[in-house]
N, C-alpha and C. Protein backbone atom coordinates (compact mmCIF):
# COMPACT_ATOMS: atom_id res chain seq x y z
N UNK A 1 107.85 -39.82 32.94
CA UNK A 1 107.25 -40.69 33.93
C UNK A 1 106.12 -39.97 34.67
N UNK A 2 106.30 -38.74 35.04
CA UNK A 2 105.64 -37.89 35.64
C UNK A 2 104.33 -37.97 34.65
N UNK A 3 104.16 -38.06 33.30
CA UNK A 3 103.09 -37.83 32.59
C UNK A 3 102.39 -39.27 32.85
N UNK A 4 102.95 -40.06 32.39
CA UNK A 4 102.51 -41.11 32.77
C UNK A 4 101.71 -41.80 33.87
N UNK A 5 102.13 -41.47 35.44
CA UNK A 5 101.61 -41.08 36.58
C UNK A 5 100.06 -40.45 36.49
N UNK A 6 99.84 -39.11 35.65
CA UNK A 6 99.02 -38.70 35.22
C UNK A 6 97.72 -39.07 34.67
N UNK A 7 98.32 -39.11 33.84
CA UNK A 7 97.59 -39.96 32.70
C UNK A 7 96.88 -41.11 33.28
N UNK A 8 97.54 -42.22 34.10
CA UNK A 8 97.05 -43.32 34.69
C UNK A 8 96.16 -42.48 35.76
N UNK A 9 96.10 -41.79 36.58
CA UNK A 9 95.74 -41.15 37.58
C UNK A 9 94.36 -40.61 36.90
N UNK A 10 94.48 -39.74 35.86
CA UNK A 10 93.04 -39.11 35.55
C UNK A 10 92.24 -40.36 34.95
N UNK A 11 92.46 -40.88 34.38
CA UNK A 11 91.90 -42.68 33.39
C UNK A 11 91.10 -43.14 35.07
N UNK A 12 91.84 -43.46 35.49
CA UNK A 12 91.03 -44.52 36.51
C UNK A 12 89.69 -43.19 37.75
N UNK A 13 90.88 -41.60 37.98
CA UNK A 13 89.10 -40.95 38.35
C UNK A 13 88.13 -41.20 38.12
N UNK A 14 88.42 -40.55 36.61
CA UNK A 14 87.08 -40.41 35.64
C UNK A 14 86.27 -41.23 35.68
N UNK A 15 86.99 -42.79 35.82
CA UNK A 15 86.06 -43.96 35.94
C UNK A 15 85.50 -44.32 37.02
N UNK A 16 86.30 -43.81 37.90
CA UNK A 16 85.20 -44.39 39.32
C UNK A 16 84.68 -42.65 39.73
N UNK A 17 84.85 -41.59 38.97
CA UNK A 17 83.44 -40.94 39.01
C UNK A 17 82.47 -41.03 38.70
N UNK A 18 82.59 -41.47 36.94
CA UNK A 18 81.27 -42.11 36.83
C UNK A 18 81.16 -43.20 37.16
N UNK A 19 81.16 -43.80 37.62
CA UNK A 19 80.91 -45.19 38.26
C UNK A 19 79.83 -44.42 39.91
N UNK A 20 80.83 -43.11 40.52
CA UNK A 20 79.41 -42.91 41.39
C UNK A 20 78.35 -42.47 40.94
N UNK A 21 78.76 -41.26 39.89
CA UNK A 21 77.35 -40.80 38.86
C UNK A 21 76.54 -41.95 38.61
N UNK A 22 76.80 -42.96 38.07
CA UNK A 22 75.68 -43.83 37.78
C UNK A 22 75.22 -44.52 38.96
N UNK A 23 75.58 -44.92 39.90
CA UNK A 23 75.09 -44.89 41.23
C UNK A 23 74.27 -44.35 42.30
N UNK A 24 74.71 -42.97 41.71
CA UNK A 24 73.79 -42.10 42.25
C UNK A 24 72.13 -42.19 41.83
N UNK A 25 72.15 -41.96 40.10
CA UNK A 25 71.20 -42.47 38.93
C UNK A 25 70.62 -43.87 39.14
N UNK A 26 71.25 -44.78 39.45
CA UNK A 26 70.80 -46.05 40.03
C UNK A 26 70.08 -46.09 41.14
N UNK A 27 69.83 -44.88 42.17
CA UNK A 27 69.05 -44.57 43.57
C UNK A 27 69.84 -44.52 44.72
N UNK A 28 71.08 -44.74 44.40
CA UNK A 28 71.79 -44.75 45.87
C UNK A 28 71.69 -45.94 46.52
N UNK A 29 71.57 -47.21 46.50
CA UNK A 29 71.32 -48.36 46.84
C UNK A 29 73.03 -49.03 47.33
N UNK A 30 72.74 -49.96 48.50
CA UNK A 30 74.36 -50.08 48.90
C UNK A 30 74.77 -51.24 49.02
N UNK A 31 73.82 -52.03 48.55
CA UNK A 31 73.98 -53.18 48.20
C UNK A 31 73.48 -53.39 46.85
N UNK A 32 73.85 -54.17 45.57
CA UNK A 32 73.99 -54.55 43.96
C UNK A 32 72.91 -55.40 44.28
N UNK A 33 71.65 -54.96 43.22
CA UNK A 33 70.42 -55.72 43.45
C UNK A 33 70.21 -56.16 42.16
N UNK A 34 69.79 -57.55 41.84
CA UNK A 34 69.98 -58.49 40.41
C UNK A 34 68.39 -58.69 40.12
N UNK A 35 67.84 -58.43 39.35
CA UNK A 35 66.63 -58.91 38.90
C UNK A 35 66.59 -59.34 38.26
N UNK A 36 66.01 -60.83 37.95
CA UNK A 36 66.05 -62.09 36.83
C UNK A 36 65.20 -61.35 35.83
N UNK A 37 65.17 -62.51 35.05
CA UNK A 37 63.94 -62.03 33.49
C UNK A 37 63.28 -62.89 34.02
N UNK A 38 61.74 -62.57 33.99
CA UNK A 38 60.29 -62.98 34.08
C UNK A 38 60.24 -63.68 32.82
N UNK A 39 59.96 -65.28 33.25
CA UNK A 39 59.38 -65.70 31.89
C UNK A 39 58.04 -66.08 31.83
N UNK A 40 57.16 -66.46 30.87
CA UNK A 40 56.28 -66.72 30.66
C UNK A 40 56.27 -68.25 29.91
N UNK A 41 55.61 -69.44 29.81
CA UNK A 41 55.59 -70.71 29.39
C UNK A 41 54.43 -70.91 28.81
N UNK A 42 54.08 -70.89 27.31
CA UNK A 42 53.06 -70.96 26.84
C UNK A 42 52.75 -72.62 26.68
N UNK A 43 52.07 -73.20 27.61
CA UNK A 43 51.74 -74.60 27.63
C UNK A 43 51.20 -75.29 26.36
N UNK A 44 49.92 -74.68 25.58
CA UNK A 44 49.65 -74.71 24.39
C UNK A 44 51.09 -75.16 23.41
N UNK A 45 52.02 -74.48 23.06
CA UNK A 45 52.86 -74.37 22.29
C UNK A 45 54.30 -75.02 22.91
N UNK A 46 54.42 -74.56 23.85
CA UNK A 46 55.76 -74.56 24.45
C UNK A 46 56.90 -73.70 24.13
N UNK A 47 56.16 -72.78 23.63
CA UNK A 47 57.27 -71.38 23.50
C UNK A 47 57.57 -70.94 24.79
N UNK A 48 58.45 -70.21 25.36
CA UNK A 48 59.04 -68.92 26.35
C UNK A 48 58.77 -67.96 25.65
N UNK A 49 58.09 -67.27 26.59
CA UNK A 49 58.14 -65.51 26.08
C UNK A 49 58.61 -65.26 27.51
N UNK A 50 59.47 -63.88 26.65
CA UNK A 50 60.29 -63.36 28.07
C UNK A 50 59.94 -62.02 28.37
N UNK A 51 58.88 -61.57 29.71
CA UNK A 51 58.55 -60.12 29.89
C UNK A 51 59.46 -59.13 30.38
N UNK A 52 60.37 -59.60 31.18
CA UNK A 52 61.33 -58.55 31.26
C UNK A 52 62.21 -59.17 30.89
N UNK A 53 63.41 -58.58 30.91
CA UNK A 53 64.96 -59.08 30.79
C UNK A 53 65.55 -58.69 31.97
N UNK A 54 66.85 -59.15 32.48
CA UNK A 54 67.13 -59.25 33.53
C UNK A 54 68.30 -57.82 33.49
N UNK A 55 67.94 -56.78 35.12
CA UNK A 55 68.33 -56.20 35.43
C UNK A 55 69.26 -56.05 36.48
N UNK A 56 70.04 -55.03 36.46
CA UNK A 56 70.45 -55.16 37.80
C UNK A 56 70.82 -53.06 38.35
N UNK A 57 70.43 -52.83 39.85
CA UNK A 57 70.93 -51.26 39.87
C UNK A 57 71.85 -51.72 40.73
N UNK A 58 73.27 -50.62 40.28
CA UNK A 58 74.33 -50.59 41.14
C UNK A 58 74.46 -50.26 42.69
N UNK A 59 75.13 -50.88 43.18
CA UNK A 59 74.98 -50.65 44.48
C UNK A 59 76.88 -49.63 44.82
N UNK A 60 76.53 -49.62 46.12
CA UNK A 60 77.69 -48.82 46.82
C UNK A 60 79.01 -50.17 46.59
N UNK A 61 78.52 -51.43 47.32
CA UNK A 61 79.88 -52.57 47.67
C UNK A 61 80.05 -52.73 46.26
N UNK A 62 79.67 -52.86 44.51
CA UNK A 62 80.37 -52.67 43.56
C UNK A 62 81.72 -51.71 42.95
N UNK A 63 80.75 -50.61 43.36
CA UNK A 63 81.14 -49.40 43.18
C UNK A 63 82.97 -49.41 44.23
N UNK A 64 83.13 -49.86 44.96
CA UNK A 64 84.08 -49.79 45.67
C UNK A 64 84.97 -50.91 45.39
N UNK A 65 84.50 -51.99 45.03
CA UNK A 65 85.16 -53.15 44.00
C UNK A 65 85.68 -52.87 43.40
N UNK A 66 85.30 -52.25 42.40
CA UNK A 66 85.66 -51.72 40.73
C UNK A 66 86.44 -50.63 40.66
N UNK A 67 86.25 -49.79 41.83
CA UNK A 67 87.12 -48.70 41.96
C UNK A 67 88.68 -49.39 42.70
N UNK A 68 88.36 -50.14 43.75
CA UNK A 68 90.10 -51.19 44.09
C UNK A 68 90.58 -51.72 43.00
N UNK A 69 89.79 -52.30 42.54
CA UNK A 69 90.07 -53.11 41.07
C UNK A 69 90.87 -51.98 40.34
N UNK A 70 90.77 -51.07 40.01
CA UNK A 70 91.36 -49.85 39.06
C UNK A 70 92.41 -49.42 39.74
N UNK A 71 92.31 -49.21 40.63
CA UNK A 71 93.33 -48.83 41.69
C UNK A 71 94.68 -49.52 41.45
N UNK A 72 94.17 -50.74 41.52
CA UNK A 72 95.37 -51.80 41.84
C UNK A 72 96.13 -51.86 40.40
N UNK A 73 95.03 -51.81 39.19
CA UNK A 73 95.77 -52.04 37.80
C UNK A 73 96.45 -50.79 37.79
N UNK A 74 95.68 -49.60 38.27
CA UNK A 74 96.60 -48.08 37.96
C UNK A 74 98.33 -48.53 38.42
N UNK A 75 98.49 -49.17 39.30
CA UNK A 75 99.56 -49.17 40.47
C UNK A 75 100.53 -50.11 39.26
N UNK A 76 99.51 -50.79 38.92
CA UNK A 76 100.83 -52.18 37.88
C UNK A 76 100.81 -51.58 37.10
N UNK A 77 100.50 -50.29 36.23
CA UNK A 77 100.85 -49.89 34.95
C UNK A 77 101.71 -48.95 35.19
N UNK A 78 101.79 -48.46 36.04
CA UNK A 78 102.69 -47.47 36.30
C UNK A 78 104.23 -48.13 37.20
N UNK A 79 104.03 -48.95 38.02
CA UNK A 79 105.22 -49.92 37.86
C UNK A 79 105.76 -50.73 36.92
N UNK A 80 104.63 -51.21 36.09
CA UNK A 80 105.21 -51.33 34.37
C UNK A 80 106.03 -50.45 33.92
N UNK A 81 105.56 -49.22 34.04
CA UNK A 81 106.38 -48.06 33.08
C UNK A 81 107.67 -47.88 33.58
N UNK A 82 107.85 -47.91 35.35
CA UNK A 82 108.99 -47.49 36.09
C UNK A 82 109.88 -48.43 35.81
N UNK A 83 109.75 -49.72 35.64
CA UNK A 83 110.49 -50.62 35.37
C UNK A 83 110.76 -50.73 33.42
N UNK A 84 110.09 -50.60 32.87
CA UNK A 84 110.24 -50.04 31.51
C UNK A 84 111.39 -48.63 31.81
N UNK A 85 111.09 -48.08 31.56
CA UNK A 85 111.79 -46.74 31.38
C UNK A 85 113.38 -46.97 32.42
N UNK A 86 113.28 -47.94 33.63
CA UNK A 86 114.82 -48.32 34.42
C UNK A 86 115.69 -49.03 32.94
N UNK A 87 114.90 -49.43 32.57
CA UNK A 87 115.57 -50.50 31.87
C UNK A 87 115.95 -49.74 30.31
N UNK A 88 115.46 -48.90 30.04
CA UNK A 88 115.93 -47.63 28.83
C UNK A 88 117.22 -47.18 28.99
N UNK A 89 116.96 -46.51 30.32
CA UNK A 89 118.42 -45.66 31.10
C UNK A 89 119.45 -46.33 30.61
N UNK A 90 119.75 -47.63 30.63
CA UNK A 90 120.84 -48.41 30.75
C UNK A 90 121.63 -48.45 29.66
């Protein structure tokens, strides 16, 4: 169980370390900023051409989402297991 604990424990760090690493790389921004795709409408034709595609840099209030979010699944997998493994004993 103890490994298990572990195991769930380093899985979800790692992820909301990099999750700040790329945050950091993203500029440090603390609010999640969305940039549409630029289109273009060729009237002649009626094609779309598309100049950008749509971006987005991570912000801080994601980053803390996603890290609760992990948090919370770490907590049910490992009460999964505790309740798994009660139920072995028997």
């Amino acid at each position: 169980m103890v490994a298990v604990k572990r195991t769930v424990f380093f899985v979800v760090s790692s992820i909301i370390i990099v999750l700040l690493v790329k945050w950091g790389f993203d500029g440090f921004e603390v609010f999640t900023k969305i940039y549409p795709a630029s289109e273009l409408i060729d009237e002649a034709t009626g094609r779309v051409i598309v100049q950008t595609k749509s971006s987005y840099k991570l912000g801080l209030d994601m980053v803390f989402v996603i890290a609760i979010g992990l948090s919370a699944l770490g907590f049910i997998v490992i009460n999964f297991f505790k309740i798994y493994y009660a139920s072995k004993e028997d």
